[in-house]
Protein backbone atom coordinates (compact mmCIF):
# COMPACT_ATOMS: atom_id res chain seq x y z
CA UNK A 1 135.32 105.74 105.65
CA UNK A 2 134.70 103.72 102.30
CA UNK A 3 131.87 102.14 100.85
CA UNK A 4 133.00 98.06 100.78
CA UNK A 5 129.44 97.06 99.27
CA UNK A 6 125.93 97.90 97.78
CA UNK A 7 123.31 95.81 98.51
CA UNK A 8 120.06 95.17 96.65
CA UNK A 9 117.01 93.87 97.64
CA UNK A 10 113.49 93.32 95.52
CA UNK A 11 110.34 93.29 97.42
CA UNK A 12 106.87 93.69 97.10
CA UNK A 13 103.90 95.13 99.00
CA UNK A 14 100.28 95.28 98.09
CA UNK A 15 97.82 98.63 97.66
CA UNK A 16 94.81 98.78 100.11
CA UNK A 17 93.32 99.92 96.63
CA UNK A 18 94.50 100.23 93.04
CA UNK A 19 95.91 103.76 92.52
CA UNK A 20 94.98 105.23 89.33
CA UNK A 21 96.27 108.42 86.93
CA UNK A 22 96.38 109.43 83.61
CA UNK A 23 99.80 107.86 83.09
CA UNK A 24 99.45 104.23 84.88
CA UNK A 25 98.48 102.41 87.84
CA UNK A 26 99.84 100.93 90.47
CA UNK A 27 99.08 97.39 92.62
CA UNK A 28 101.56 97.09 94.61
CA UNK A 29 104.41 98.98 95.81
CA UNK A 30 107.51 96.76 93.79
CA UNK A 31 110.46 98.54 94.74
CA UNK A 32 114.16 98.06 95.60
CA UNK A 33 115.64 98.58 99.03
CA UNK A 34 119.15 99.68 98.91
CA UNK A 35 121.71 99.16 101.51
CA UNK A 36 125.17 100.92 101.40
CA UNK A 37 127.80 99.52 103.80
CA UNK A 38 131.22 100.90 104.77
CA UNK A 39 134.29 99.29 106.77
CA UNK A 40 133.43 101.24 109.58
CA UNK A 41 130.60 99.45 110.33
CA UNK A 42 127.90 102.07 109.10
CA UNK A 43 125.08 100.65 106.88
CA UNK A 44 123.14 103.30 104.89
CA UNK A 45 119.62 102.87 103.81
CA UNK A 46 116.72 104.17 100.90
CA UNK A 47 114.29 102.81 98.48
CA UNK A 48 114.25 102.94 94.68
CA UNK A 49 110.96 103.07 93.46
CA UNK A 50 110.78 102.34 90.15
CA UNK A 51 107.96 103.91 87.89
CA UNK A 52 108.43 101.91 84.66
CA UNK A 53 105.85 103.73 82.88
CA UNK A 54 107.27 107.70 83.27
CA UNK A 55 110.98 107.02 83.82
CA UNK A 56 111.46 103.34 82.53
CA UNK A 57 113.49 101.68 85.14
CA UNK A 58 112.05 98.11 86.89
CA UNK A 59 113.06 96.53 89.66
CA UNK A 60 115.71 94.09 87.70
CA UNK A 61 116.95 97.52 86.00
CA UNK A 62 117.47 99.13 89.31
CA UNK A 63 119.18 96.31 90.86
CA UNK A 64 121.30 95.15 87.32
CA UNK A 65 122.70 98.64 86.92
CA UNK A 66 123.47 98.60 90.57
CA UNK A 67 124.55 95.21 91.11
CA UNK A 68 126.65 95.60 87.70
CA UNK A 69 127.95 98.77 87.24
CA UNK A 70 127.64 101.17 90.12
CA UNK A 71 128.97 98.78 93.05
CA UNK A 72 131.66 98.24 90.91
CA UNK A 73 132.92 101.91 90.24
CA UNK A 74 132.13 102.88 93.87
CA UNK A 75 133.50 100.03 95.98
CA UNK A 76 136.40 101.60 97.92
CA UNK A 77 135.29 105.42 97.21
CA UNK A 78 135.00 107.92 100.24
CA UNK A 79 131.97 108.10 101.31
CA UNK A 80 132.18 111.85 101.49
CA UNK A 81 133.43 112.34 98.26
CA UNK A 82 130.16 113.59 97.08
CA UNK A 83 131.65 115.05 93.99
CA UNK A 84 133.42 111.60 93.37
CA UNK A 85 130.21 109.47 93.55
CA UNK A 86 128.32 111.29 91.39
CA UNK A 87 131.14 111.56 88.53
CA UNK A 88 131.33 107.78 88.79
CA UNK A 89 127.05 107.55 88.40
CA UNK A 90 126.59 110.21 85.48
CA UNK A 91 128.78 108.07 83.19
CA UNK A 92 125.55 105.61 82.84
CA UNK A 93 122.62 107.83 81.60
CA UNK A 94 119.30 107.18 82.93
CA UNK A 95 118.49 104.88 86.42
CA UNK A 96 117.60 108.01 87.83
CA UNK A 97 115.77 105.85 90.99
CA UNK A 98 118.95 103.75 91.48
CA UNK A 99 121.37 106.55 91.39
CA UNK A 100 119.15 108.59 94.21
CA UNK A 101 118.92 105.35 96.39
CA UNK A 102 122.88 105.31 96.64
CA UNK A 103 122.96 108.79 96.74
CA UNK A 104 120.69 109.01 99.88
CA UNK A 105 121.84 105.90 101.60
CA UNK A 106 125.39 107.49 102.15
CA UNK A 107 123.90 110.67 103.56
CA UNK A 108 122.42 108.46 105.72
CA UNK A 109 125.29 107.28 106.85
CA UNK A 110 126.86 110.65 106.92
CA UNK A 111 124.32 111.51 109.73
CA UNK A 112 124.94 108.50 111.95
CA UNK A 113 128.61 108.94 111.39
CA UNK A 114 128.53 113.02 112.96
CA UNK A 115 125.21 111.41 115.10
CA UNK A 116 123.44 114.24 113.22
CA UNK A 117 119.98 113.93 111.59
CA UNK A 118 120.12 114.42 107.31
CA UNK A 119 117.84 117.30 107.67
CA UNK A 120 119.97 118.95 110.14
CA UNK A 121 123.04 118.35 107.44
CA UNK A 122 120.60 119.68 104.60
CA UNK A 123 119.80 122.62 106.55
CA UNK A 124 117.93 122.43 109.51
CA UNK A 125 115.26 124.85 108.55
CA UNK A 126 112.20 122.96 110.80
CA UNK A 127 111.81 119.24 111.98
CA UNK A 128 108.06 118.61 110.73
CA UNK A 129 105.97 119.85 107.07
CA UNK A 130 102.58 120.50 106.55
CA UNK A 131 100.96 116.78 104.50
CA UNK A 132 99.30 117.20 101.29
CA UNK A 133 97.42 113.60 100.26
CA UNK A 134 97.28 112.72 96.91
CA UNK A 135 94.23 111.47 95.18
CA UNK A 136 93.49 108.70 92.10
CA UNK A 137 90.87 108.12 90.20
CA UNK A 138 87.74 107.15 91.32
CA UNK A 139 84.36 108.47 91.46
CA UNK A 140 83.70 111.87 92.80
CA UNK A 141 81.74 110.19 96.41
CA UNK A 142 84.69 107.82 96.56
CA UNK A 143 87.49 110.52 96.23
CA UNK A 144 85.70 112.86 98.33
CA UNK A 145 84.77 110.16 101.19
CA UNK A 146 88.48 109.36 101.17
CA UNK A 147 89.36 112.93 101.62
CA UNK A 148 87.21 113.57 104.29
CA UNK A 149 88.62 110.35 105.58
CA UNK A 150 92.25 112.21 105.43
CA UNK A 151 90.74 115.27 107.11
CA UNK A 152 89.11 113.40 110.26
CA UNK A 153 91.90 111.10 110.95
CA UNK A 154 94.89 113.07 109.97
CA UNK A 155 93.94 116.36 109.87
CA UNK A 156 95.02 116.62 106.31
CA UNK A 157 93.56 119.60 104.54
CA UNK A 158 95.93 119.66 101.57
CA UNK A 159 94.49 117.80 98.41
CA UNK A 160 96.51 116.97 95.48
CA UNK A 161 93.88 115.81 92.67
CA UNK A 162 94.84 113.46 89.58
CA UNK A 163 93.04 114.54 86.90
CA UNK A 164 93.43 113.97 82.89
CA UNK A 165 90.90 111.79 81.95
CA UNK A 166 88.55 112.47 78.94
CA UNK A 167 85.96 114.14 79.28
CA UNK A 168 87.65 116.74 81.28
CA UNK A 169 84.32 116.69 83.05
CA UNK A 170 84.85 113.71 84.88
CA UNK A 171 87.54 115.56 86.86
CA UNK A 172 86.00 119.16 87.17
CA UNK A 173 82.87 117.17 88.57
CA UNK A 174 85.27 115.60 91.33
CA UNK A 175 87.08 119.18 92.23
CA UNK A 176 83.43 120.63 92.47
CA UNK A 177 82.55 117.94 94.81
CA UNK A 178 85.81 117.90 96.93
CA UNK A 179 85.11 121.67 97.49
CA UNK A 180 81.65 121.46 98.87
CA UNK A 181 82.34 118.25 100.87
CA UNK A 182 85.61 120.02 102.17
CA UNK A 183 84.77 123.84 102.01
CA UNK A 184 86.82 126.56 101.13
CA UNK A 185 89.29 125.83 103.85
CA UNK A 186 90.61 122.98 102.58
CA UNK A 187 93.72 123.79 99.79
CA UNK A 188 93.09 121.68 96.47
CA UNK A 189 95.87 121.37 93.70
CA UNK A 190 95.32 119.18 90.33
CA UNK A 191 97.65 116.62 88.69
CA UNK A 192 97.48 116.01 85.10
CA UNK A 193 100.12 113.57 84.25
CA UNK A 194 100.37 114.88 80.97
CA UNK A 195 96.35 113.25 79.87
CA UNK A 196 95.39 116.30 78.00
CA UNK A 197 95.94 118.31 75.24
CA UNK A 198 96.95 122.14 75.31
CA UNK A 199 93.68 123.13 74.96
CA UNK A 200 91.95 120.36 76.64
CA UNK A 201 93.95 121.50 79.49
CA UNK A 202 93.18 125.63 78.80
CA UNK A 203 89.11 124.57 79.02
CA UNK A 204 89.56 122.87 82.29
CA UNK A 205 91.89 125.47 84.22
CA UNK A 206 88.58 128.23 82.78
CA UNK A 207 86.28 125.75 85.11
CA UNK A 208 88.58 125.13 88.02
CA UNK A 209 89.40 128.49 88.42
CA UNK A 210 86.27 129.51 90.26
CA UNK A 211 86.81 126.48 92.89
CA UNK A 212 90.07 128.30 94.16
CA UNK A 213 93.10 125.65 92.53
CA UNK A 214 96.09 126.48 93.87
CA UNK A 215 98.74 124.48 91.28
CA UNK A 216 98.23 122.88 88.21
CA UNK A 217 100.69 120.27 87.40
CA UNK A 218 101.51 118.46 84.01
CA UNK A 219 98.22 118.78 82.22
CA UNK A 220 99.90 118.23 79.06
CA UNK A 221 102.86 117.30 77.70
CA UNK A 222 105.96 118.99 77.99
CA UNK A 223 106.71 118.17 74.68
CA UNK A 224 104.00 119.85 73.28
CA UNK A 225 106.10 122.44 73.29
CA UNK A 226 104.19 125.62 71.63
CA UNK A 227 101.19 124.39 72.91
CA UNK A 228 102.84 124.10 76.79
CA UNK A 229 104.31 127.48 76.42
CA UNK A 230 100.82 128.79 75.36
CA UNK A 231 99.03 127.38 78.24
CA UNK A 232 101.70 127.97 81.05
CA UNK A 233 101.74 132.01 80.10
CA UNK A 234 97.71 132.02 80.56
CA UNK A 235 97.10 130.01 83.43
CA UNK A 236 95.73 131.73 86.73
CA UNK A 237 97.92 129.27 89.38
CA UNK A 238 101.71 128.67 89.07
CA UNK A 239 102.25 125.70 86.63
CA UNK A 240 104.21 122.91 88.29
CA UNK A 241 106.65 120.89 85.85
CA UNK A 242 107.38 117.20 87.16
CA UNK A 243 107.82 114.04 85.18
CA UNK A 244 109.48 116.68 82.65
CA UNK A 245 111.94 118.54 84.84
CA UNK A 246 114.25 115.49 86.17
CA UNK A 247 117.30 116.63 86.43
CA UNK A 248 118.76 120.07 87.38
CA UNK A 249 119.25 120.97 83.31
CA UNK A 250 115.87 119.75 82.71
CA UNK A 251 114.40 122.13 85.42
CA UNK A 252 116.72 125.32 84.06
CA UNK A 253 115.10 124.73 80.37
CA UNK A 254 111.40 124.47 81.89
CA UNK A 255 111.30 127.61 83.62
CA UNK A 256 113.65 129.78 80.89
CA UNK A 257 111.42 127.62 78.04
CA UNK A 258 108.21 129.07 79.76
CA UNK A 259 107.01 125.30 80.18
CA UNK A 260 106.65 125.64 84.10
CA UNK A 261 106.64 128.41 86.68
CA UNK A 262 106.92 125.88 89.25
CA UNK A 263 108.92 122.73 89.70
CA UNK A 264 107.93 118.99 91.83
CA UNK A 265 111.48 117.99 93.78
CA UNK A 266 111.02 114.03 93.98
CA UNK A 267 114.56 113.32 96.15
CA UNK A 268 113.71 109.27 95.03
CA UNK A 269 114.43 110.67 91.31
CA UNK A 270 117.17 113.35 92.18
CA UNK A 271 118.19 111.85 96.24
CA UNK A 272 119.54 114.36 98.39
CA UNK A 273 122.36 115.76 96.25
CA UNK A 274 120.62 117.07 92.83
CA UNK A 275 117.48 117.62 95.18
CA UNK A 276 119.46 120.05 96.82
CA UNK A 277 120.73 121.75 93.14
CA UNK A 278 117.29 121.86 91.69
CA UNK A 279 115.81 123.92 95.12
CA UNK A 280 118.46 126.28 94.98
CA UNK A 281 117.92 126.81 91.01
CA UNK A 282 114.13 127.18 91.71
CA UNK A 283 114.89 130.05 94.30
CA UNK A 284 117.60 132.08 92.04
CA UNK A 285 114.87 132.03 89.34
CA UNK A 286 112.15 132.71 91.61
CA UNK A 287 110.29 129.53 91.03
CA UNK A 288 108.20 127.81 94.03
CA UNK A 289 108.86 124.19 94.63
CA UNK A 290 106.72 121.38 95.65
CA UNK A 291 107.89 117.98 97.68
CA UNK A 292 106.61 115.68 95.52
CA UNK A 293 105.48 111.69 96.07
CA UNK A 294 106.81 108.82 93.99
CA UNK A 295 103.85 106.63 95.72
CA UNK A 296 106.88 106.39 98.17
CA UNK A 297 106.68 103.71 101.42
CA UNK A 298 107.59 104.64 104.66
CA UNK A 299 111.09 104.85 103.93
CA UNK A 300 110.34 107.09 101.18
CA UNK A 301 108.59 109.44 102.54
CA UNK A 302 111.30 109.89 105.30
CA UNK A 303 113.53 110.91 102.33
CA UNK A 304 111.38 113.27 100.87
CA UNK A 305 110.22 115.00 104.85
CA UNK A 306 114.12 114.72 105.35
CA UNK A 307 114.82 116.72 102.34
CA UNK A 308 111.92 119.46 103.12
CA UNK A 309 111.98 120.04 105.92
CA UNK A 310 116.02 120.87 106.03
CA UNK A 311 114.86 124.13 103.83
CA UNK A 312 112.53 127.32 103.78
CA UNK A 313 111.75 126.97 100.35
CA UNK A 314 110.50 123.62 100.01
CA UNK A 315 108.90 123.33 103.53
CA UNK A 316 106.82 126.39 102.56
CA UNK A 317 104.00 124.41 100.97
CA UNK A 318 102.56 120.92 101.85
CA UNK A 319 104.61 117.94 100.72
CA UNK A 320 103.31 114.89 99.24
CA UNK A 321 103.59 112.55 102.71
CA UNK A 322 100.76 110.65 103.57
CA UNK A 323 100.84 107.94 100.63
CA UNK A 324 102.72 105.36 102.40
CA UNK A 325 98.98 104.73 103.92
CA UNK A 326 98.08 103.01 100.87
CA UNK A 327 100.22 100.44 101.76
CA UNK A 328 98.98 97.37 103.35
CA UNK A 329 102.16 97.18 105.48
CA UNK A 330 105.84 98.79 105.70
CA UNK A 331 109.16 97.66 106.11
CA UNK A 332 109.91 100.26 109.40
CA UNK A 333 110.12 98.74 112.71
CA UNK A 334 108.42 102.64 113.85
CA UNK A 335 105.51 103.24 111.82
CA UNK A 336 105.14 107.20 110.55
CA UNK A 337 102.42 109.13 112.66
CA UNK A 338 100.42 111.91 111.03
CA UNK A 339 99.02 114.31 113.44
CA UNK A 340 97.69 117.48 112.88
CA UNK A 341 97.99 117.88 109.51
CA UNK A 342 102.17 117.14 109.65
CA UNK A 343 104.89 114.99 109.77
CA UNK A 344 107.78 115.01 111.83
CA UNK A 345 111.20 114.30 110.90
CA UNK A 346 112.23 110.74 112.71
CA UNK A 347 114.69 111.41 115.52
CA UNK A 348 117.90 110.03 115.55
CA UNK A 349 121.10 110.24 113.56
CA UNK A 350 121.02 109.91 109.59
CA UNK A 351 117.28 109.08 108.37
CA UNK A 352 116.71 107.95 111.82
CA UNK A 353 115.19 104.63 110.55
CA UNK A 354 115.85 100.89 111.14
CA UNK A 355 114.35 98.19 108.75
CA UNK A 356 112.33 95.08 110.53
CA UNK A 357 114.06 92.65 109.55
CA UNK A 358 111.23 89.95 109.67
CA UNK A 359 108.90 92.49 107.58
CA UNK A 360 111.57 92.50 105.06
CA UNK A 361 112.00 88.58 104.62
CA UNK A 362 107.66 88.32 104.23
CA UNK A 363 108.32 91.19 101.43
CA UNK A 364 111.26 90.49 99.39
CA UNK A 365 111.25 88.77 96.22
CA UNK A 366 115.15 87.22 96.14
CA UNK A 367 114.40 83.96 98.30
């Protein structure tokens, strides 16, 4: 089975509300959808998200370097030949959103073709994780109404807190407030985004300690490097690398560096593939692992439930699944259901997905 084209398409879909973090904002969700076909019919699907303001790639990047170099090299490779593909991608550094699209669009079609789901490829481990929601910045009533929001609706108890503004006080005031609104049942983790300093960040983990954090991700940068090293060895929760731990050699020097004890897996920066490299690095070193949230769509978060729920390791904690509700609509003709506090793998072969068609013609931004 060969891949006879890649297909790009640009499209755009408004935010209920801005989402805000110490690194950016975001409006609207303006990604790629990318569509792999093969000359047995097969058509494999995924999203590139691109987040110009951590990993630099746009929407004209993502479909240039696709539309220029990638269907080029790959047109008339095995589908299967893993190996092959990726070869063929690492000679172009970067376009790390681009090369997971492709990457998870042919295990897509890996699935249909065996009539197997991608998680049951993966690994098979469960069909459903545990949600975690992820919060922006707002004021401490606002976060915590939309929390409680989370709770009643979804039965989401999982919080995963953007913090890094200046003062540090601004945040600590929201955790506080989370954790009486919620009560010590609820789990609550914090996301930095790299907004402090070293010791900016060393102050605030002293105050949130007492409120029961569970992770602390990217308070400062990674390239801080003494000053990362000094605040990873003292603080009280495993310290989750992200944004700096992007590829598989990126995630071996955090964890031997001492710049993380824990690692985010994002499969729309890494797909399926390197997802699948980085998990099994984590475990040999004895590092947890997170599913983490590109502020993916529908067809994002399939990716990233696909990919963690296939494995012990990464369906161990909650994964970052319910942001797709931000959206004011989605491209899938079967909207994702959160109940109970988890999210089930779609049935069906592949990703188990189809794209509405009409939805996708109101969205896109090639007419």
């Amino acid at each position: 089975m060969k891949i006879t084209a890649i297909e790009t398409v640009p499209y755009t879909i408004p935010y209920t509300k801005p989402l805000r973090f110490a690194s950016g904002e975001a409006h609207s969700a303006e990604h790629v959808l990318v569509r792999v076909h093969t000359d047995a019919g097969l058509t494999g699907v995924a999203d590139a998200p691109p987040r110009p303001f951590t990993y630099g790639e746009t929407q004209a990047s993502v479909i240039g370097v696709i539309e220029r170099i990638f269907a080029p090299q790959l047109i008339g490779t095995d589908v299967l030949a893993r190996e092959r593909v990726h070869a063929l991608l690492h000679r172009t550094v970067g376009n790390p959103a681009a090369k997971s699209a492709i990457d998870m669009a042919l295990w897509d079609i890996a699935g249909q073709a065996l009539e197997v789901s991608v998680t049951r490829l993966l690994g098979g481990w469960t069909d459903r994780m545990r949600v975690a929601h992820m919060l922006g910045f707002d004021a401490p009533e606002r976060m915590a109404a939309e929390a409680e929001r989370m709770r009643d609706t979804y039965g989401i108890t999982v919080f995963k807190v953007k913090v890094g503004r200046r003062p540090a006080r601004l945040d600590i005031d929201v955790c506080r407030r989370l954790r009486e609104v919620l009560g010590e049942e609820a789990e609550l983790y914090v996301d930095g985004n790299r907004g402090w300093t070293a010791s900016e960040s060393a102050a605030a983990l002293r105050e949130l300690d007492g409120l029961g954090i569970t992770l602390a991700e990217e308070l400062c940068p990674a390239d801080d490097v003494l000053g990362r090293r000094w605040l990873v060895r003292q603080s009280p929760v495993p310290f989750v690398a992200d944004e700096s731990a992007t590829t598989p050699a990126e995630v071996t020097r955090s964890l031997l560096d001492g710049a993380a004890t824990a690692i985010s897996i994002k499969t729309a920066r890494t797909g399926f593939t390197h997802s699948q490299r980085v998990l099994f690095q984590c475990e040999g070193m004895g590092a947890e692992v997170v599913m983490g949230n590109q502020i993916d769509s529908g067809l994002g978060t399939v990716c990233t439930v696909a990919f963690g729920a296939a494995h012990a390791a990464s369906a161990r904690r909650a994964g970052e699944l319910s942001n797709f509700l931000d959206l004011s609509d989605d491209l899938l003709t079967d909207p994702l259901a959160i109940t109970d506090g988890t999210l089930a793998v779609p049935e069906g072969p592949g990703l188990g997905v189809t794209i509405d068609p009409d939805k996708l013609d109101r969205y896109r931004q090639d007419h």
